[in-house]
PDB file of N, CA and C in Angstrom:
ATOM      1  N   UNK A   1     -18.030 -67.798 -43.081  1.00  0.00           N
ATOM      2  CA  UNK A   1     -17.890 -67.423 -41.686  1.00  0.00           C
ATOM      3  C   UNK A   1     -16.509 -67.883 -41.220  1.00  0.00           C
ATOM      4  N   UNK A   2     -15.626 -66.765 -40.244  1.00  0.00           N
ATOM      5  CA  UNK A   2     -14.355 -67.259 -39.898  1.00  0.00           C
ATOM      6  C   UNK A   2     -14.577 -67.670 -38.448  1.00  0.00           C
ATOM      7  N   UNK A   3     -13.984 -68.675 -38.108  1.00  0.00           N
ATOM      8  CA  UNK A   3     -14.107 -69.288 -37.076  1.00  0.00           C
ATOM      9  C   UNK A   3     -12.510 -69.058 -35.962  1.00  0.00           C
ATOM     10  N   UNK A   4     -12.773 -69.247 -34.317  1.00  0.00           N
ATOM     11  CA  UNK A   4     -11.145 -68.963 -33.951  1.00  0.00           C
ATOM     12  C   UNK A   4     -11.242 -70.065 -32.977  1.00  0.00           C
ATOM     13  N   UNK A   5      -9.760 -70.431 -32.857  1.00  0.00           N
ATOM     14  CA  UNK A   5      -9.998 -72.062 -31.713  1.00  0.00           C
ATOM     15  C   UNK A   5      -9.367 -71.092 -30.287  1.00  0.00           C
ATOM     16  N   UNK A   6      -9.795 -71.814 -29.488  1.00  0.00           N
ATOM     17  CA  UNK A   6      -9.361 -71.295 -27.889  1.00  0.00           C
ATOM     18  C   UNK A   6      -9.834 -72.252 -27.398  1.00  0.00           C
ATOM     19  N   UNK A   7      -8.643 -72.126 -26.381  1.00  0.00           N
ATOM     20  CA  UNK A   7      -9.151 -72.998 -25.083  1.00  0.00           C
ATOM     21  C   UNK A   7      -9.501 -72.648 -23.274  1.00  0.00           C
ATOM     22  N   UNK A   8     -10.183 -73.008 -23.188  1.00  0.00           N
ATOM     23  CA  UNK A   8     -10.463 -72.208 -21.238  1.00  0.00           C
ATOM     24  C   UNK A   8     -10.653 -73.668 -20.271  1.00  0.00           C
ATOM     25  N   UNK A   9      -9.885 -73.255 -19.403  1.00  0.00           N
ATOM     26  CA  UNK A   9     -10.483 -74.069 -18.101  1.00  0.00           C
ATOM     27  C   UNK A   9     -11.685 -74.019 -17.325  1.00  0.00           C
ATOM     28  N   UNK A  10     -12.146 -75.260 -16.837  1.00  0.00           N
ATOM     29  CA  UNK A  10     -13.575 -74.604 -16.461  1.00  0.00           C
ATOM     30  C   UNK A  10     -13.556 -76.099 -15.205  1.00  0.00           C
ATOM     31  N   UNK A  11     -14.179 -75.717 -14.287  1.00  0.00           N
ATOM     32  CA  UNK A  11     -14.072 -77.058 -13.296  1.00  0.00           C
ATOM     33  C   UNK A  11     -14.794 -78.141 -13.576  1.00  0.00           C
ATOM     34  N   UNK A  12     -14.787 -79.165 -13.457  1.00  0.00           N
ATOM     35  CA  UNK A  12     -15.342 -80.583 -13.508  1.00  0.00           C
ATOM     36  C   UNK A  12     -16.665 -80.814 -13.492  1.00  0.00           C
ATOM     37  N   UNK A  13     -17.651 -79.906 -12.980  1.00  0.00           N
ATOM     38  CA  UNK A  13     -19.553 -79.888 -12.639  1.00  0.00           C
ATOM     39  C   UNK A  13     -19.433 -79.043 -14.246  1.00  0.00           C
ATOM     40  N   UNK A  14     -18.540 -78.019 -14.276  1.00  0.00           N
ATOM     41  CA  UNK A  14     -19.051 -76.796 -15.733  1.00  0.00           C
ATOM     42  C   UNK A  14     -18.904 -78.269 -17.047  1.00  0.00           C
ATOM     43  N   UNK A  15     -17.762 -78.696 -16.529  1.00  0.00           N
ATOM     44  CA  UNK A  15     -17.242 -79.762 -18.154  1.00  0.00           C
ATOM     45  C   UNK A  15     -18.688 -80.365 -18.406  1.00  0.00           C
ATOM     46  N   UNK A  16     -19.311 -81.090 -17.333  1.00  0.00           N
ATOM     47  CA  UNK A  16     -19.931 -82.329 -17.451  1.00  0.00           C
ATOM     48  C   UNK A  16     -21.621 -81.706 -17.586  1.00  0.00           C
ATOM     49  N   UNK A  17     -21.748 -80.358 -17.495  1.00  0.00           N
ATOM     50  CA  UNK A  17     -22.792 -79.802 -17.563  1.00  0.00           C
ATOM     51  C   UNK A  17     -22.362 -79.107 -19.362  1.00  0.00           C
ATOM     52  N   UNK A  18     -21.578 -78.804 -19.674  1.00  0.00           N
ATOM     53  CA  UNK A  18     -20.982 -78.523 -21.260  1.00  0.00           C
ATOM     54  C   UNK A  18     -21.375 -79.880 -22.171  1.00  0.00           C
ATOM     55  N   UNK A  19     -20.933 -80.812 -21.525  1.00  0.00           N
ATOM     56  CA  UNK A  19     -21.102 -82.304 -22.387  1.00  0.00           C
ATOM     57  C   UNK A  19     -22.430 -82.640 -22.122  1.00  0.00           C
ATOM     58  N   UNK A  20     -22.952 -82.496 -21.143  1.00  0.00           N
ATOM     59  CA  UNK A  20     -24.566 -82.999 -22.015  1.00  0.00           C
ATOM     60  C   UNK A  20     -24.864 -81.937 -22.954  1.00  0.00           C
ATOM     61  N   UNK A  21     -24.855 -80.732 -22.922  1.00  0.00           N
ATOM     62  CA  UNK A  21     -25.239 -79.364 -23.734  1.00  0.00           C
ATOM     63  C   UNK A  21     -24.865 -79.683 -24.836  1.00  0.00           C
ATOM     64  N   UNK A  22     -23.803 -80.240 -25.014  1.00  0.00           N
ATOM     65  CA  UNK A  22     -23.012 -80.625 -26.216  1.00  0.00           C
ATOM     66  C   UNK A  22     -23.647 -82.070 -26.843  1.00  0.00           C
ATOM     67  N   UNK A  23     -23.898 -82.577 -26.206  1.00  0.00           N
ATOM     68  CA  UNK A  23     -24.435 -84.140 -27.028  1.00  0.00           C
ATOM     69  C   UNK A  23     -25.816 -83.221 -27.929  1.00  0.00           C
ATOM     70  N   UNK A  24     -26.396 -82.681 -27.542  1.00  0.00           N
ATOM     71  CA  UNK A  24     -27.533 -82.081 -28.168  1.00  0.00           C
ATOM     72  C   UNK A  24     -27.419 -81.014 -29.692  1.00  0.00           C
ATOM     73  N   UNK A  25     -26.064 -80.187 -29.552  1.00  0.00           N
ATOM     74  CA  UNK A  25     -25.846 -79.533 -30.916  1.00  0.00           C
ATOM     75  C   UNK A  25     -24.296 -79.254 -30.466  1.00  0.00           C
ATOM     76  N   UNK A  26     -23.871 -78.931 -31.708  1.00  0.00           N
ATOM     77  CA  UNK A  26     -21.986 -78.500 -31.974  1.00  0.00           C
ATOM     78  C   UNK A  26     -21.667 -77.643 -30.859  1.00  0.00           C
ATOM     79  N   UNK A  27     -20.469 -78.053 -30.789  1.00  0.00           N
ATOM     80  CA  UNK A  27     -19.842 -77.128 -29.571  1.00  0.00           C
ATOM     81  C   UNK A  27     -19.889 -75.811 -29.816  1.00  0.00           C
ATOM     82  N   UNK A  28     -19.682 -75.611 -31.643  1.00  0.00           N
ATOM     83  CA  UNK A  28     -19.820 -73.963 -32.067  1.00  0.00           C
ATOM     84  C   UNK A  28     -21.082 -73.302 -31.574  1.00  0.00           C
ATOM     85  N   UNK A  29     -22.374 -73.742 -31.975  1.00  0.00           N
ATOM     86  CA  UNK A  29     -23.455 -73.547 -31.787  1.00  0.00           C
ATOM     87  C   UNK A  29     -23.921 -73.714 -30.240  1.00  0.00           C
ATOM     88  N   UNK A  30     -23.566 -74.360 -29.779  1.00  0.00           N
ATOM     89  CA  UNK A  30     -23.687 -74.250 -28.107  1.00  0.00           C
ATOM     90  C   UNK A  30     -23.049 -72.811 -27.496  1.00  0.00           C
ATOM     91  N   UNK A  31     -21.561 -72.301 -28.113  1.00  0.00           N
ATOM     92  CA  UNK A  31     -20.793 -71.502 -27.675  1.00  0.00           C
ATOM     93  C   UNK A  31     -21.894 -70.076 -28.116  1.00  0.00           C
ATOM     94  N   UNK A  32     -22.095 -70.305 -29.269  1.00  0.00           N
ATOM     95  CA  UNK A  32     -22.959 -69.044 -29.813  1.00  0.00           C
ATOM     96  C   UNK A  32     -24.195 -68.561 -28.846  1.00  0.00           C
ATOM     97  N   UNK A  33     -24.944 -69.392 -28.932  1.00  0.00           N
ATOM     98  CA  UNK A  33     -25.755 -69.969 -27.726  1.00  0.00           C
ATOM     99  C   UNK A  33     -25.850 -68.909 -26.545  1.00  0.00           C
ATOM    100  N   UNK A  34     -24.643 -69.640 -25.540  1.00  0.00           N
ATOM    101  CA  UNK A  34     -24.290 -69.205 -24.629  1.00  0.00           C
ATOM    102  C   UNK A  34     -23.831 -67.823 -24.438  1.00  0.00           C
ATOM    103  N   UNK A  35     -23.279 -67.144 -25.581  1.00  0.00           N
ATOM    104  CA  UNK A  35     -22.558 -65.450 -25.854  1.00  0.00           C
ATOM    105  C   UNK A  35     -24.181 -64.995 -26.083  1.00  0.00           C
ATOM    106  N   UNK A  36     -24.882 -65.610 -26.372  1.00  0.00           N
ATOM    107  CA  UNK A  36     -26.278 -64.543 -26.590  1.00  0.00           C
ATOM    108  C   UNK A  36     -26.908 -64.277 -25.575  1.00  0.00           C
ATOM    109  N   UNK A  37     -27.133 -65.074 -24.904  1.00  0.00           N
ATOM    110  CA  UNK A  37     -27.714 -65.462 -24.108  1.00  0.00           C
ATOM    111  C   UNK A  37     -27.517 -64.538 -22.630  1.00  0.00           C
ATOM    112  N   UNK A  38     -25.552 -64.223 -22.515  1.00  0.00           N
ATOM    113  CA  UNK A  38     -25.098 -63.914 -21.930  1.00  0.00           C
ATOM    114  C   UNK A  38     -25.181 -62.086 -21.873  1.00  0.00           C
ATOM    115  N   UNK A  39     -25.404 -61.548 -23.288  1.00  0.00           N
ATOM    116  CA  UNK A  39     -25.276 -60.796 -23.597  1.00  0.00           C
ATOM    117  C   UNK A  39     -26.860 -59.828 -23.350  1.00  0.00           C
ATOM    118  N   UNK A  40     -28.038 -60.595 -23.569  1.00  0.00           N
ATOM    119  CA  UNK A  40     -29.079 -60.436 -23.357  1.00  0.00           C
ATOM    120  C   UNK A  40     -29.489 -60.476 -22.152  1.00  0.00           C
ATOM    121  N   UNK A  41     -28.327 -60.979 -21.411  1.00  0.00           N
ATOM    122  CA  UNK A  41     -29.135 -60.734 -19.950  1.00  0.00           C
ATOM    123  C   UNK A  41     -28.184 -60.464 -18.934  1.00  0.00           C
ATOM    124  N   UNK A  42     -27.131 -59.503 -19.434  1.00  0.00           N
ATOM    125  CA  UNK A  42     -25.575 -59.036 -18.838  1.00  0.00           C
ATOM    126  C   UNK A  42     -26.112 -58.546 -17.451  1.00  0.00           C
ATOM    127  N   UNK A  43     -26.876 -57.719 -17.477  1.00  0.00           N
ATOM    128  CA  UNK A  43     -27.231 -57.358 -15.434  1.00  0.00           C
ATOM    129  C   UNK A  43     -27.430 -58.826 -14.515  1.00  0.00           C
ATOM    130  N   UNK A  44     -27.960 -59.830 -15.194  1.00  0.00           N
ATOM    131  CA  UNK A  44     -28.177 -60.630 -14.143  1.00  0.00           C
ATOM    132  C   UNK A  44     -27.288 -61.525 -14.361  1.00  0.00           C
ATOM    133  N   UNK A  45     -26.108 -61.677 -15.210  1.00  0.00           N
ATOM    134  CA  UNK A  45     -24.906 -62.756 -15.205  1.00  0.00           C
ATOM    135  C   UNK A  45     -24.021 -62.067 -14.185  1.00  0.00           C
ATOM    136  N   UNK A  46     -24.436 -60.238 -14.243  1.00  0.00           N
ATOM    137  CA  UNK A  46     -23.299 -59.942 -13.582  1.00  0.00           C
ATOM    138  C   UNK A  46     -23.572 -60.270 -11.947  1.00  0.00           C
ATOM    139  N   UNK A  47     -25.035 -60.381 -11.762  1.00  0.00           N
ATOM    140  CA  UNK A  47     -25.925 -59.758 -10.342  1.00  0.00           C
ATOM    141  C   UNK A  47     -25.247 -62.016  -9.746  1.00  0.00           C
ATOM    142  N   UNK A  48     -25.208 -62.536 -10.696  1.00  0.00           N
ATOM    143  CA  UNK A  48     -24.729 -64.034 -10.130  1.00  0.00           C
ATOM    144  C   UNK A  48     -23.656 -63.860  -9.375  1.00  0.00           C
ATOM    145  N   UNK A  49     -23.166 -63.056  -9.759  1.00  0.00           N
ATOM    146  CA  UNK A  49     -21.704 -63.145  -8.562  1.00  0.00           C
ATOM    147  C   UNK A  49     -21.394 -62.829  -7.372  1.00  0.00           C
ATOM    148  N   UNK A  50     -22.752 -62.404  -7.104  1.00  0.00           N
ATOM    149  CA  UNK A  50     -23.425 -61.679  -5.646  1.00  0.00           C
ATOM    150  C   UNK A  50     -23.913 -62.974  -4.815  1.00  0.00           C
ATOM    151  N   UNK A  51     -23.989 -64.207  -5.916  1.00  0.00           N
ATOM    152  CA  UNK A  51     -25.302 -65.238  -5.584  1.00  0.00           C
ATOM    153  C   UNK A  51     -24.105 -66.643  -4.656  1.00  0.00           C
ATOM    154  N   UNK A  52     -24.118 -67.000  -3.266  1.00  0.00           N
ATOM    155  CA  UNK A  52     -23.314 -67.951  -2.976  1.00  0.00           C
ATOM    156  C   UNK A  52     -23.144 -68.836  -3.664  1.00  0.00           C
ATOM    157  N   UNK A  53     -22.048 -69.741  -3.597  1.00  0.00           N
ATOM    158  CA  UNK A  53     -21.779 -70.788  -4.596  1.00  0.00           C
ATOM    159  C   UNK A  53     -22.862 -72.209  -3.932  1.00  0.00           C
ATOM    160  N   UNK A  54     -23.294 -72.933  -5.022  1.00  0.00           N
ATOM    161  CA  UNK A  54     -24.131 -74.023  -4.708  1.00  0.00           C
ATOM    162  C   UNK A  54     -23.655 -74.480  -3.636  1.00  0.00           C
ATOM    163  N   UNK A  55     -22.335 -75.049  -3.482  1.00  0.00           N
ATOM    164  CA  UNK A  55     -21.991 -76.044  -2.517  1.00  0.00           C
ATOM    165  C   UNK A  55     -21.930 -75.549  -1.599  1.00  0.00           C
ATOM    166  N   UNK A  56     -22.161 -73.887  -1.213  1.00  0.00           N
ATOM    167  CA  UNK A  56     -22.779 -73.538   0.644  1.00  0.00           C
ATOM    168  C   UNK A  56     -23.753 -73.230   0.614  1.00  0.00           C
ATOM    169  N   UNK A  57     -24.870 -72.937  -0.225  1.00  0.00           N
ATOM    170  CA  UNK A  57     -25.591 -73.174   0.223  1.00  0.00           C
ATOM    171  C   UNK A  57     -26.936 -73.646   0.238  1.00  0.00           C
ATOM    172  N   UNK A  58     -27.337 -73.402   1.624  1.00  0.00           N
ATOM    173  CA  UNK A  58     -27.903 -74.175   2.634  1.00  0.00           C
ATOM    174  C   UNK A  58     -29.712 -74.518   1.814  1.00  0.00           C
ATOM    175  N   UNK A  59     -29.917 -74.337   0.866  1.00  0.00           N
ATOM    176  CA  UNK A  59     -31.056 -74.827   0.485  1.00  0.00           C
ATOM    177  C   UNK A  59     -30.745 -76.338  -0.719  1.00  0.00           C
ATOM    178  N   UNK A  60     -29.208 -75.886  -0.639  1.00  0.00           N
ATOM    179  CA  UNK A  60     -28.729 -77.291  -1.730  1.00  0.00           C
ATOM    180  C   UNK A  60     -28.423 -78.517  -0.466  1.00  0.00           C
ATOM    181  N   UNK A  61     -28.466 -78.469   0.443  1.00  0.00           N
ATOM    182  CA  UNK A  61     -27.572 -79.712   1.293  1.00  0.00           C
ATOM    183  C   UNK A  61     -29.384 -80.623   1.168  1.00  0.00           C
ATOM    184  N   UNK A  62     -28.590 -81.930   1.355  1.00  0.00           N
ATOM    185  CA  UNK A  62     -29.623 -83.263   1.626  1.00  0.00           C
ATOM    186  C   UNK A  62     -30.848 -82.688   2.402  1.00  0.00           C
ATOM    187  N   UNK A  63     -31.920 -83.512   2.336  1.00  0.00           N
ATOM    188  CA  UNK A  63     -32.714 -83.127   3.387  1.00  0.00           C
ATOM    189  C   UNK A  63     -32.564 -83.583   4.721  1.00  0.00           C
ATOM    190  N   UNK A  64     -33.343 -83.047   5.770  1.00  0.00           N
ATOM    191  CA  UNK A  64     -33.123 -83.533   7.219  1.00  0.00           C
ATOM    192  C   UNK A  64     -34.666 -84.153   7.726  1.00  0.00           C
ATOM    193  N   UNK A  65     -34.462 -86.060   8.268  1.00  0.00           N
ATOM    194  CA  UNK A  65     -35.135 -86.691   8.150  1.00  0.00           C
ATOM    195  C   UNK A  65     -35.699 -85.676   9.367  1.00  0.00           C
ATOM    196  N   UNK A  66     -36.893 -85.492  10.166  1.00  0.00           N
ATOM    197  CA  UNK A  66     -37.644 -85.015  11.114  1.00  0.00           C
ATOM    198  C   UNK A  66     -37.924 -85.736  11.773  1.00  0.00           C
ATOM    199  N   UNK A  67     -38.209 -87.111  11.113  1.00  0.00           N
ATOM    200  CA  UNK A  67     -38.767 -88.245  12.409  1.00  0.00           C
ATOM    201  C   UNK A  67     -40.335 -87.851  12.547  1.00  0.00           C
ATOM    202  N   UNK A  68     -41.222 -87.014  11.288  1.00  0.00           N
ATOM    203  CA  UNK A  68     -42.583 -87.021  11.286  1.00  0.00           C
ATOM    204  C   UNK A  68     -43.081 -87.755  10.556  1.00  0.00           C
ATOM    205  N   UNK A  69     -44.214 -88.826  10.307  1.00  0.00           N
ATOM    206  CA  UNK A  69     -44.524 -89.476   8.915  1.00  0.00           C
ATOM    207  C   UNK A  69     -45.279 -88.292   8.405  1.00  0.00           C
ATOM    208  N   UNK A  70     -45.015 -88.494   7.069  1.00  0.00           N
ATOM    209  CA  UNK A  70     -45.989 -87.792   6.303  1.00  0.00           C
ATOM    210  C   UNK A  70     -46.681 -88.070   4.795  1.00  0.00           C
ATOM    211  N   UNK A  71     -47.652 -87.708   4.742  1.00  0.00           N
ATOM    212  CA  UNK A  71     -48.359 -88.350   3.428  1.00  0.00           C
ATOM    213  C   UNK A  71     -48.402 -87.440   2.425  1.00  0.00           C
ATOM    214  N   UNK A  72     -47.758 -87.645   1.456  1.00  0.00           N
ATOM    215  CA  UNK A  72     -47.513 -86.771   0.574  1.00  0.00           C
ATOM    216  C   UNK A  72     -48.950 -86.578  -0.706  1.00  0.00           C
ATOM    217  N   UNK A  73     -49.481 -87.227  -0.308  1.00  0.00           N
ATOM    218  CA  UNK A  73     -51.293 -87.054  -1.079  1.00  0.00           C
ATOM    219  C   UNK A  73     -51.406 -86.041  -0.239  1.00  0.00           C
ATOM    220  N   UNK A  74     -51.415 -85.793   1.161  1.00  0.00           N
ATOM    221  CA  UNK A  74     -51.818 -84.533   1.743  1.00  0.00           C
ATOM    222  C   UNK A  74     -51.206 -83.512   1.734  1.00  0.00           C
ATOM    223  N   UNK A  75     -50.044 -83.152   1.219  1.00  0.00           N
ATOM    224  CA  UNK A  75     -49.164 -81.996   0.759  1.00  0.00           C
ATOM    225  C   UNK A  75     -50.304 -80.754   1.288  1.00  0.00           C
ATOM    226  N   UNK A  76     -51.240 -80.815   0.440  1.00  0.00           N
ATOM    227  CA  UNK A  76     -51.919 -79.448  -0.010  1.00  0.00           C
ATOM    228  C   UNK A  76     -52.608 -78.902   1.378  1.00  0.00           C
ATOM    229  N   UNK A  77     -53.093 -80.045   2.355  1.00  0.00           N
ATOM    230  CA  UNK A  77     -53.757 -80.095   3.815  1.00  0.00           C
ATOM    231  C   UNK A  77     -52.182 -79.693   4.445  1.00  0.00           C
ATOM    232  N   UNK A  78     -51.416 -80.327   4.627  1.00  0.00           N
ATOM    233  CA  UNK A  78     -50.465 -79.554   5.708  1.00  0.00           C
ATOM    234  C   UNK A  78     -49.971 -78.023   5.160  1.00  0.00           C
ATOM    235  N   UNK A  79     -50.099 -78.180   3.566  1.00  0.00           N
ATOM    236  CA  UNK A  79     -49.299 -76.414   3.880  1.00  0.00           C
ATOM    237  C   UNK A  79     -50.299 -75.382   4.344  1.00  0.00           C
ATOM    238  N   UNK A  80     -51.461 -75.514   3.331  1.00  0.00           N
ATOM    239  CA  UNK A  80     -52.546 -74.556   3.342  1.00  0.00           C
ATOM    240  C   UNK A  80     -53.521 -74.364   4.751  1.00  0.00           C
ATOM    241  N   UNK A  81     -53.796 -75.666   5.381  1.00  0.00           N
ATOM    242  CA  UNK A  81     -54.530 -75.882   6.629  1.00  0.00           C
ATOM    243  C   UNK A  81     -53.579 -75.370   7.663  1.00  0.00           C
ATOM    244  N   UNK A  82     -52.552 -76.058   7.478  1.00  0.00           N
ATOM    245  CA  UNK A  82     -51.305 -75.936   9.444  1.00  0.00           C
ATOM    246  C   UNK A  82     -51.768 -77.160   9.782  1.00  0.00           C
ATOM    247  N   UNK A  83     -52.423 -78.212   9.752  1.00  0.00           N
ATOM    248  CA  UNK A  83     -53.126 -79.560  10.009  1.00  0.00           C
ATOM    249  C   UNK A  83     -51.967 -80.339  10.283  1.00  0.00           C
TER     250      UNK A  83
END
């Protein structure tokens, strides 16, 4: 098998999300990986670019304290009831 070296820039969250991927198998095999992967599911890599970037939005920001207590054993009573 012939192999080719290249290099790409990629921002600082992609690197550090590459390096755990990478502690797990070869960078070759990660890269392979990723071209299949990409290739098998080309409508919706392309349909991502439609998709806002994490850091606006608004379902990624911290949560907002409410100032209600709540008991999280009862999860299932406040959604399903309205209680």
């Amino acid at each position: 098998m012939e192999y080719m070296t290249t290099t790409i820039k990629v921002s600082d969250e992609t690197k550090q999300l590459l390096d755990m991927l990478h502690a797990k198998m070869t960078l070759t095999e990660l890269i392979d990986i990723i071209t299949r992967l990409a290739l098998n599911h080309g409508s919706e890599l392309l349909e991502s670019e439609k998709l806002i970037p994490l850091d606006k939005d608004p379902a990624m920001k911290p949560p907002i304290d409410w100032g209600v207590k709540t008991d999280a054993s009862k999860v299932d009573e406040y959604i399903y009831t309205g209680d």
